[in-house]
PDB file of N, CA and C in Angstrom:
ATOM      1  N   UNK A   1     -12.377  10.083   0.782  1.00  0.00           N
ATOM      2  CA  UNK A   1     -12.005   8.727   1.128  1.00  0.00           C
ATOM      3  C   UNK A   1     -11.899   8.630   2.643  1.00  0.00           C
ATOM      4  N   UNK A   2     -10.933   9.008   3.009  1.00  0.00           N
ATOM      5  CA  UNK A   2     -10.829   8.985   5.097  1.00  0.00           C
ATOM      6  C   UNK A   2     -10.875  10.337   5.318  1.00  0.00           C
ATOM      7  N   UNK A   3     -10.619  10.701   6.300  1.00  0.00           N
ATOM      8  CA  UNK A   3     -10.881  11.881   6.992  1.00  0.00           C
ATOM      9  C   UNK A   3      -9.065  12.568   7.782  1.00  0.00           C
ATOM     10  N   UNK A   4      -8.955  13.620   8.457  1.00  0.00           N
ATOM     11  CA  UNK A   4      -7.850  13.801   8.291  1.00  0.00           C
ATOM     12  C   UNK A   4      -7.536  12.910   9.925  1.00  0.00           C
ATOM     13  N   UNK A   5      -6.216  12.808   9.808  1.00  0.00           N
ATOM     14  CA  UNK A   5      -5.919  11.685  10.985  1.00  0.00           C
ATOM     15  C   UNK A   5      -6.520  10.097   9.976  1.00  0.00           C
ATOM     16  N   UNK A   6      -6.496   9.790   9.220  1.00  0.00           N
ATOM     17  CA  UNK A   6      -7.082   8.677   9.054  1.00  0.00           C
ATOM     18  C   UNK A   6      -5.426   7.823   8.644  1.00  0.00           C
ATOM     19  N   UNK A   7      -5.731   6.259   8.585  1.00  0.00           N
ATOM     20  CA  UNK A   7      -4.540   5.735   8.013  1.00  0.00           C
ATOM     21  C   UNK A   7      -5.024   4.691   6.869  1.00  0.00           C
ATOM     22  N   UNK A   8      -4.354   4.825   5.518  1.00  0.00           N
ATOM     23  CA  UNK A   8      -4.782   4.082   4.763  1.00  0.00           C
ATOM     24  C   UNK A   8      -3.764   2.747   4.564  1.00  0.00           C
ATOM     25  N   UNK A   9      -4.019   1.712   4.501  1.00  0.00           N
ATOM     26  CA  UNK A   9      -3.773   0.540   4.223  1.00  0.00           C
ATOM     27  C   UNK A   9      -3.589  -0.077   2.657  1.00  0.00           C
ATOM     28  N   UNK A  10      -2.511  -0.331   2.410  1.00  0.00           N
ATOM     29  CA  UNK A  10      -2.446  -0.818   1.060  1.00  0.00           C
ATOM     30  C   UNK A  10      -1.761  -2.080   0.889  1.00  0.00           C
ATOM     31  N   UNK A  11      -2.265  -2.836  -0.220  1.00  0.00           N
ATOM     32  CA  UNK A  11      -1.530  -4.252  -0.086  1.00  0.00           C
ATOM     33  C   UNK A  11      -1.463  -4.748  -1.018  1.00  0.00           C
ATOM     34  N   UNK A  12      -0.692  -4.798  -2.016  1.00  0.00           N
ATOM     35  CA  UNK A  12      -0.746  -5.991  -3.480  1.00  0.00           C
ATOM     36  C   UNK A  12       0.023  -7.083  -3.162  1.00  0.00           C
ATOM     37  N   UNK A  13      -0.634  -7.891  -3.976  1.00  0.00           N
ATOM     38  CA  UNK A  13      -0.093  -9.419  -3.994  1.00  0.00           C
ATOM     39  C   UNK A  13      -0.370  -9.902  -5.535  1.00  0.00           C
ATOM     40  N   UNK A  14       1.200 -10.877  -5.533  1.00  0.00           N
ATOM     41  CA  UNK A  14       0.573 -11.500  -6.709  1.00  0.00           C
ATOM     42  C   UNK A  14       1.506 -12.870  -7.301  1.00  0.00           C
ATOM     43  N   UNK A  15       1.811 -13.818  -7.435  1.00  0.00           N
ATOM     44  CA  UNK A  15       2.270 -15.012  -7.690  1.00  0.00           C
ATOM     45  C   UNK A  15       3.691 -14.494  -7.785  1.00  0.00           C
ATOM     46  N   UNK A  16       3.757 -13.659  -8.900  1.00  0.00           N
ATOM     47  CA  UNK A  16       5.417 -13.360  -9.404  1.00  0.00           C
ATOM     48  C   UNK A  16       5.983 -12.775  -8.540  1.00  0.00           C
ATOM     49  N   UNK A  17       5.387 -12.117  -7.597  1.00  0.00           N
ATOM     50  CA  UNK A  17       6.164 -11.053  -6.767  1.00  0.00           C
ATOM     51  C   UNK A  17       7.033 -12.005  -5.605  1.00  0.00           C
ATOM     52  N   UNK A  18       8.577 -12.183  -4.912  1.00  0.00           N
ATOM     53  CA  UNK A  18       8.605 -12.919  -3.890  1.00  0.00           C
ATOM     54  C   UNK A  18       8.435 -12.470  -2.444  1.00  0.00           C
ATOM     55  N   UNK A  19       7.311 -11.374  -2.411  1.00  0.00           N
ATOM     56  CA  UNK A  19       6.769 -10.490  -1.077  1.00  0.00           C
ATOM     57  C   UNK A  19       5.545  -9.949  -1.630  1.00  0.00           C
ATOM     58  N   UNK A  20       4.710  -9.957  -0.632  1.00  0.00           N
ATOM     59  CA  UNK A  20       3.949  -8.428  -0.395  1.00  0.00           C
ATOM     60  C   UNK A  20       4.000  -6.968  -0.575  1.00  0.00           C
ATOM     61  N   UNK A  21       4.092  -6.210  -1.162  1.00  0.00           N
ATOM     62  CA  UNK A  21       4.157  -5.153  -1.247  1.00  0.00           C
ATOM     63  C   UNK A  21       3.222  -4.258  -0.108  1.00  0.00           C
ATOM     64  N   UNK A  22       3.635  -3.601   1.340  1.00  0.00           N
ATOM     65  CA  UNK A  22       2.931  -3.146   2.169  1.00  0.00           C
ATOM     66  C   UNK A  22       3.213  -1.980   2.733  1.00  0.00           C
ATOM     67  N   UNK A  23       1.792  -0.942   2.422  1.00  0.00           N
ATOM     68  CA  UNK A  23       2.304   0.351   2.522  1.00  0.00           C
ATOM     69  C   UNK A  23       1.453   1.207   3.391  1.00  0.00           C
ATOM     70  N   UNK A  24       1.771   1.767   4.593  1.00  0.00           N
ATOM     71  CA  UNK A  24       0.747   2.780   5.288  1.00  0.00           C
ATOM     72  C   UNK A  24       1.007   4.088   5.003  1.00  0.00           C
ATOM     73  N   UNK A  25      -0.310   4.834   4.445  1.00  0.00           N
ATOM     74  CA  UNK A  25      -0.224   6.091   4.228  1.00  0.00           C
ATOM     75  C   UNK A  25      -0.853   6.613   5.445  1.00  0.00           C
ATOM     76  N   UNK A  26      -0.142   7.875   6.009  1.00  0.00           N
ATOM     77  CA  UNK A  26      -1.078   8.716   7.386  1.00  0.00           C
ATOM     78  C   UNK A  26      -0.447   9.766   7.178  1.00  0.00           C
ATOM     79  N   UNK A  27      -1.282  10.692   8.447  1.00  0.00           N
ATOM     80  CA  UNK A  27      -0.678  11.741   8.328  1.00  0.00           C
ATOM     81  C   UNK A  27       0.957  11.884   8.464  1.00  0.00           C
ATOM     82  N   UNK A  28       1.712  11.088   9.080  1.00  0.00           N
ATOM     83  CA  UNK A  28       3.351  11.288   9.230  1.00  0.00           C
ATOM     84  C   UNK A  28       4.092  11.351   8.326  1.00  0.00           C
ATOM     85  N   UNK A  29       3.553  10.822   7.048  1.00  0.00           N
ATOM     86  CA  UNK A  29       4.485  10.512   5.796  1.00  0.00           C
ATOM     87  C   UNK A  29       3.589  11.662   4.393  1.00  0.00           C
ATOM     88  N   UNK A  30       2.213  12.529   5.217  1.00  0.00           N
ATOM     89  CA  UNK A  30       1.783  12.933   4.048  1.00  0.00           C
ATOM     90  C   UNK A  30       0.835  12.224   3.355  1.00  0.00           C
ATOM     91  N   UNK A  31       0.183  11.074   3.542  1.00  0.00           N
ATOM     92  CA  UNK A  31      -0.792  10.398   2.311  1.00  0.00           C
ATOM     93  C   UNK A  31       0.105  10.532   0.999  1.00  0.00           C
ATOM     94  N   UNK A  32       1.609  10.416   1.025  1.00  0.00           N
ATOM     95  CA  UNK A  32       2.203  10.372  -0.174  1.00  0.00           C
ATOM     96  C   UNK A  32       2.060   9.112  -0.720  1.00  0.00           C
ATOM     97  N   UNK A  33       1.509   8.830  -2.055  1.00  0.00           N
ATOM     98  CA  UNK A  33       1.382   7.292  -2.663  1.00  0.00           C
ATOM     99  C   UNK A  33       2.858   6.926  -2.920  1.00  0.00           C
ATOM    100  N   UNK A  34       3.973   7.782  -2.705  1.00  0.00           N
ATOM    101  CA  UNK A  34       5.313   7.627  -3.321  1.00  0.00           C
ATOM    102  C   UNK A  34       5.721   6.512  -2.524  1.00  0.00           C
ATOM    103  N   UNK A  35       5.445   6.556  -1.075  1.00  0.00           N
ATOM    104  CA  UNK A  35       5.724   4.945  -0.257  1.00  0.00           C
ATOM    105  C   UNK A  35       5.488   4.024  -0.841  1.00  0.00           C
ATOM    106  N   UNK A  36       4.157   4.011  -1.609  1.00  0.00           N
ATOM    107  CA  UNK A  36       3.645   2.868  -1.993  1.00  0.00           C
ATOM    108  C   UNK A  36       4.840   2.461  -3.070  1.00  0.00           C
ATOM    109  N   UNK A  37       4.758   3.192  -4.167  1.00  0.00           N
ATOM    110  CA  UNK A  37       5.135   2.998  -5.541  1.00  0.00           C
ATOM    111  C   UNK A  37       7.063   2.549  -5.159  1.00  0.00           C
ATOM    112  N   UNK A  38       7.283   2.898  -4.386  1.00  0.00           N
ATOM    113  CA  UNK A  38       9.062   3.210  -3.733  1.00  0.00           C
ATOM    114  C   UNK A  38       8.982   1.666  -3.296  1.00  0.00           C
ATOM    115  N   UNK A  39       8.130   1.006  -2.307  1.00  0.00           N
ATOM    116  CA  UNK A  39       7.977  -0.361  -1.696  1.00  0.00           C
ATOM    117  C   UNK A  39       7.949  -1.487  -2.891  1.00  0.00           C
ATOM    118  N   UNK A  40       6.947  -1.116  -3.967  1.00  0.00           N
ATOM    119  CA  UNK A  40       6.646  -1.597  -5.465  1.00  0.00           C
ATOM    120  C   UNK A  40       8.213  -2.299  -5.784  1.00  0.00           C
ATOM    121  N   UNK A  41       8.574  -0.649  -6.250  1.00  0.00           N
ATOM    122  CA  UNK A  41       9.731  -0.981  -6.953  1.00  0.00           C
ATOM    123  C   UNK A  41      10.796  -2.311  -6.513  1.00  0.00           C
ATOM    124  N   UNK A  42      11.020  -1.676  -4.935  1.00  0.00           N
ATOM    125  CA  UNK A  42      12.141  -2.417  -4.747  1.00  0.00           C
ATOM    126  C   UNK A  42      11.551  -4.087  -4.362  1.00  0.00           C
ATOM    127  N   UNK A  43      10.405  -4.364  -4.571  1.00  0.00           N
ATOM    128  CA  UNK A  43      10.198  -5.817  -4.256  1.00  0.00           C
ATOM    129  C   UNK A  43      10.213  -5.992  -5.685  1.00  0.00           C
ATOM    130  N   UNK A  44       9.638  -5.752  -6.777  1.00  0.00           N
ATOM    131  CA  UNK A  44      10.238  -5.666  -8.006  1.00  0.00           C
ATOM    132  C   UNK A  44      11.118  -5.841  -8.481  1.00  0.00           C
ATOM    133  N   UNK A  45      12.176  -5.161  -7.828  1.00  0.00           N
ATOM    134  CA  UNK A  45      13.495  -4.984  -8.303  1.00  0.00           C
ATOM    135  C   UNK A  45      14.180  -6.144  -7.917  1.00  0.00           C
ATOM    136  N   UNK A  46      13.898  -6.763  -6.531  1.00  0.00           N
ATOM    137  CA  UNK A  46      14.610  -8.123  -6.195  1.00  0.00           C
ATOM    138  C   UNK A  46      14.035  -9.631  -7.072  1.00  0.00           C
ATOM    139  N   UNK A  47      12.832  -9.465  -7.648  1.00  0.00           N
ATOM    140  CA  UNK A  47      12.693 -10.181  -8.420  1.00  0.00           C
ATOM    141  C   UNK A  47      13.849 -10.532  -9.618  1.00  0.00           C
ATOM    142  N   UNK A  48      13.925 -11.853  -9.653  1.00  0.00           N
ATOM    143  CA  UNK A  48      14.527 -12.216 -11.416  1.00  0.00           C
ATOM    144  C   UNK A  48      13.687 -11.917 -12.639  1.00  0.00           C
ATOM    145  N   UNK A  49      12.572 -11.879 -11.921  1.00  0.00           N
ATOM    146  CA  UNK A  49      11.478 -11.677 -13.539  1.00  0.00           C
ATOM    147  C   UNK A  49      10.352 -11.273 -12.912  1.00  0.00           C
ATOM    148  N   UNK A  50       9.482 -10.769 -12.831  1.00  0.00           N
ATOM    149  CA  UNK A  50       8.347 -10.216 -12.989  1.00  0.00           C
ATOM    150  C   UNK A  50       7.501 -10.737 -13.906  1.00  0.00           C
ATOM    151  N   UNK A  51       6.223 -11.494 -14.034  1.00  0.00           N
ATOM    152  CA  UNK A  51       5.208 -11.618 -15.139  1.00  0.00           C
ATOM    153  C   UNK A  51       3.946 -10.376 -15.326  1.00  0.00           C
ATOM    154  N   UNK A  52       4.243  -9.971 -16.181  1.00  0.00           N
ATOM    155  CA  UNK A  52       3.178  -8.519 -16.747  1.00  0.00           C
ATOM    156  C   UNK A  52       2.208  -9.537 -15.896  1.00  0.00           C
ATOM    157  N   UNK A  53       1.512 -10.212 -16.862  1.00  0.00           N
ATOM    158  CA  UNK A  53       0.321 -10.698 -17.403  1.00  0.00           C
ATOM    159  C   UNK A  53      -0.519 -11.600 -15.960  1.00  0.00           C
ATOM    160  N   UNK A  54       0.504 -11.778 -14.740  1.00  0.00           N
ATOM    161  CA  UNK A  54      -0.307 -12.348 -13.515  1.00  0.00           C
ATOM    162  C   UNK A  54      -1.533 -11.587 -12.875  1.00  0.00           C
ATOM    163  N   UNK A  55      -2.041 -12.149 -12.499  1.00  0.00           N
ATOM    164  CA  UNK A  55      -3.266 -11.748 -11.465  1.00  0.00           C
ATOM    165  C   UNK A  55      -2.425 -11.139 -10.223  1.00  0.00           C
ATOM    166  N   UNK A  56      -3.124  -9.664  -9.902  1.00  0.00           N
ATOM    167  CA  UNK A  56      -2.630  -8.757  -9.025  1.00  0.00           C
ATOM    168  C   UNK A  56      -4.028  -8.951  -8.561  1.00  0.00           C
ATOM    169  N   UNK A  57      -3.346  -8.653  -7.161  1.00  0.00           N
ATOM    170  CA  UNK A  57      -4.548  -8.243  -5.820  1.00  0.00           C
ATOM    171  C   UNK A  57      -4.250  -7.713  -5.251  1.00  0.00           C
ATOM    172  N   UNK A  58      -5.325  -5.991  -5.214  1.00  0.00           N
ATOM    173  CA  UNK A  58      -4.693  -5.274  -4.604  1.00  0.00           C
ATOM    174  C   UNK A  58      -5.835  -4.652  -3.668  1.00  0.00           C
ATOM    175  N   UNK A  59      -5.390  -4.599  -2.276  1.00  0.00           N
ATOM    176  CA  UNK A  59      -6.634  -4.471  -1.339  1.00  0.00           C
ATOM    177  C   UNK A  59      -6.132  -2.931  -0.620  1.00  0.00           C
ATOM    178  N   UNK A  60      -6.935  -1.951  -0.415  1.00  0.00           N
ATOM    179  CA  UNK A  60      -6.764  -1.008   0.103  1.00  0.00           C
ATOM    180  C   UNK A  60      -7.978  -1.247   1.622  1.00  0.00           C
ATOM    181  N   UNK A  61      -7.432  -0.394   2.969  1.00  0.00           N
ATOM    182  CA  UNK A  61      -8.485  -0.085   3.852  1.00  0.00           C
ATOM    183  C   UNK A  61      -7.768   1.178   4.542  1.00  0.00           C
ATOM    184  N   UNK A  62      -9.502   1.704   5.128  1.00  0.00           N
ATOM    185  CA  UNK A  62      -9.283   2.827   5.998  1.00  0.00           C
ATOM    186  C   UNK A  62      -9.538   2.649   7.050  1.00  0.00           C
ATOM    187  N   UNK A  63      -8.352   2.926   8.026  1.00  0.00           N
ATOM    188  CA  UNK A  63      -8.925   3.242   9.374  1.00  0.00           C
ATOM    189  C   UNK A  63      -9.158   4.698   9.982  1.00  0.00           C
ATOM    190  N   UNK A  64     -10.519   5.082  10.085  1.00  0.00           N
ATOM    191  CA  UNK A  64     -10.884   6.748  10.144  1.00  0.00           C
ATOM    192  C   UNK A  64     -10.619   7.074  11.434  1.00  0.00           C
ATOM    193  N   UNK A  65     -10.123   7.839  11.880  1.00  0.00           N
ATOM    194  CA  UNK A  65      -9.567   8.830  13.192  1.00  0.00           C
ATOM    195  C   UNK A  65     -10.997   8.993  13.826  1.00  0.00           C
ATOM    196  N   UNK A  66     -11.127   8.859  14.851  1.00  0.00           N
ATOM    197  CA  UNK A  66     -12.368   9.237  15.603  1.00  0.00           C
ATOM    198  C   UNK A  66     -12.097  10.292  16.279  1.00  0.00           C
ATOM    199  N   UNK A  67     -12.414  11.528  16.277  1.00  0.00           N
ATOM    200  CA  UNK A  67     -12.186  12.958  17.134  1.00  0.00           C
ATOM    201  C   UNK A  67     -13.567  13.305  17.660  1.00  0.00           C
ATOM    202  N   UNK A  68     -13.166  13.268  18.984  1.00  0.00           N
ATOM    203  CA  UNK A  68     -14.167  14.030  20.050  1.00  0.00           C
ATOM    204  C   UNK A  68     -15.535  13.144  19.821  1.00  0.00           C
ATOM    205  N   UNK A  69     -16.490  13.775  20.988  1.00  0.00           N
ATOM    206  CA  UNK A  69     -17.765  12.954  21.151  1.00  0.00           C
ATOM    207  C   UNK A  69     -17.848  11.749  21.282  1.00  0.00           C
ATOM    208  N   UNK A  70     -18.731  10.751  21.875  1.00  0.00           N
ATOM    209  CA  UNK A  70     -19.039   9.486  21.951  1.00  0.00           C
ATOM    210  C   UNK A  70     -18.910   8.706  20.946  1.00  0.00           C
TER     211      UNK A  70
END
């Protein structure tokens, strides 16, 4: 997927949620998805309700580390 030094970008959205869920994985934290799923929860958790059944959008990007050379 990226390369090492890279930073990945994560982002769900979705009607029920009352935030964004926004998570950078890099090298500082490990590429641990646990940020992600930990950010999840607690916007989750401030919800009154949650709908299973909404349309999620969930956009990932990489930004790849450029090392050495032109």
């Amino acid at each position: 997927m990226g390369c090492e030094g890279s930073f990945i970008n994560i982002s769900l959205r979705s009607p029920s949620l009352k935030s964004d869920v926004n998570t950078v994985l890099c090298p500082d934290n490990g590429y641990d998805e646990r940020f992600f799923v930990d950010q999840f929860e607690a916007v989750a958790q401030s919800n009154d309700q949650v709908m299973a059944d909404d349309n999620l959008q969930l956009h990932v990007s990489i930004a790849r580390s450029r090392n050495g050379g032109v």
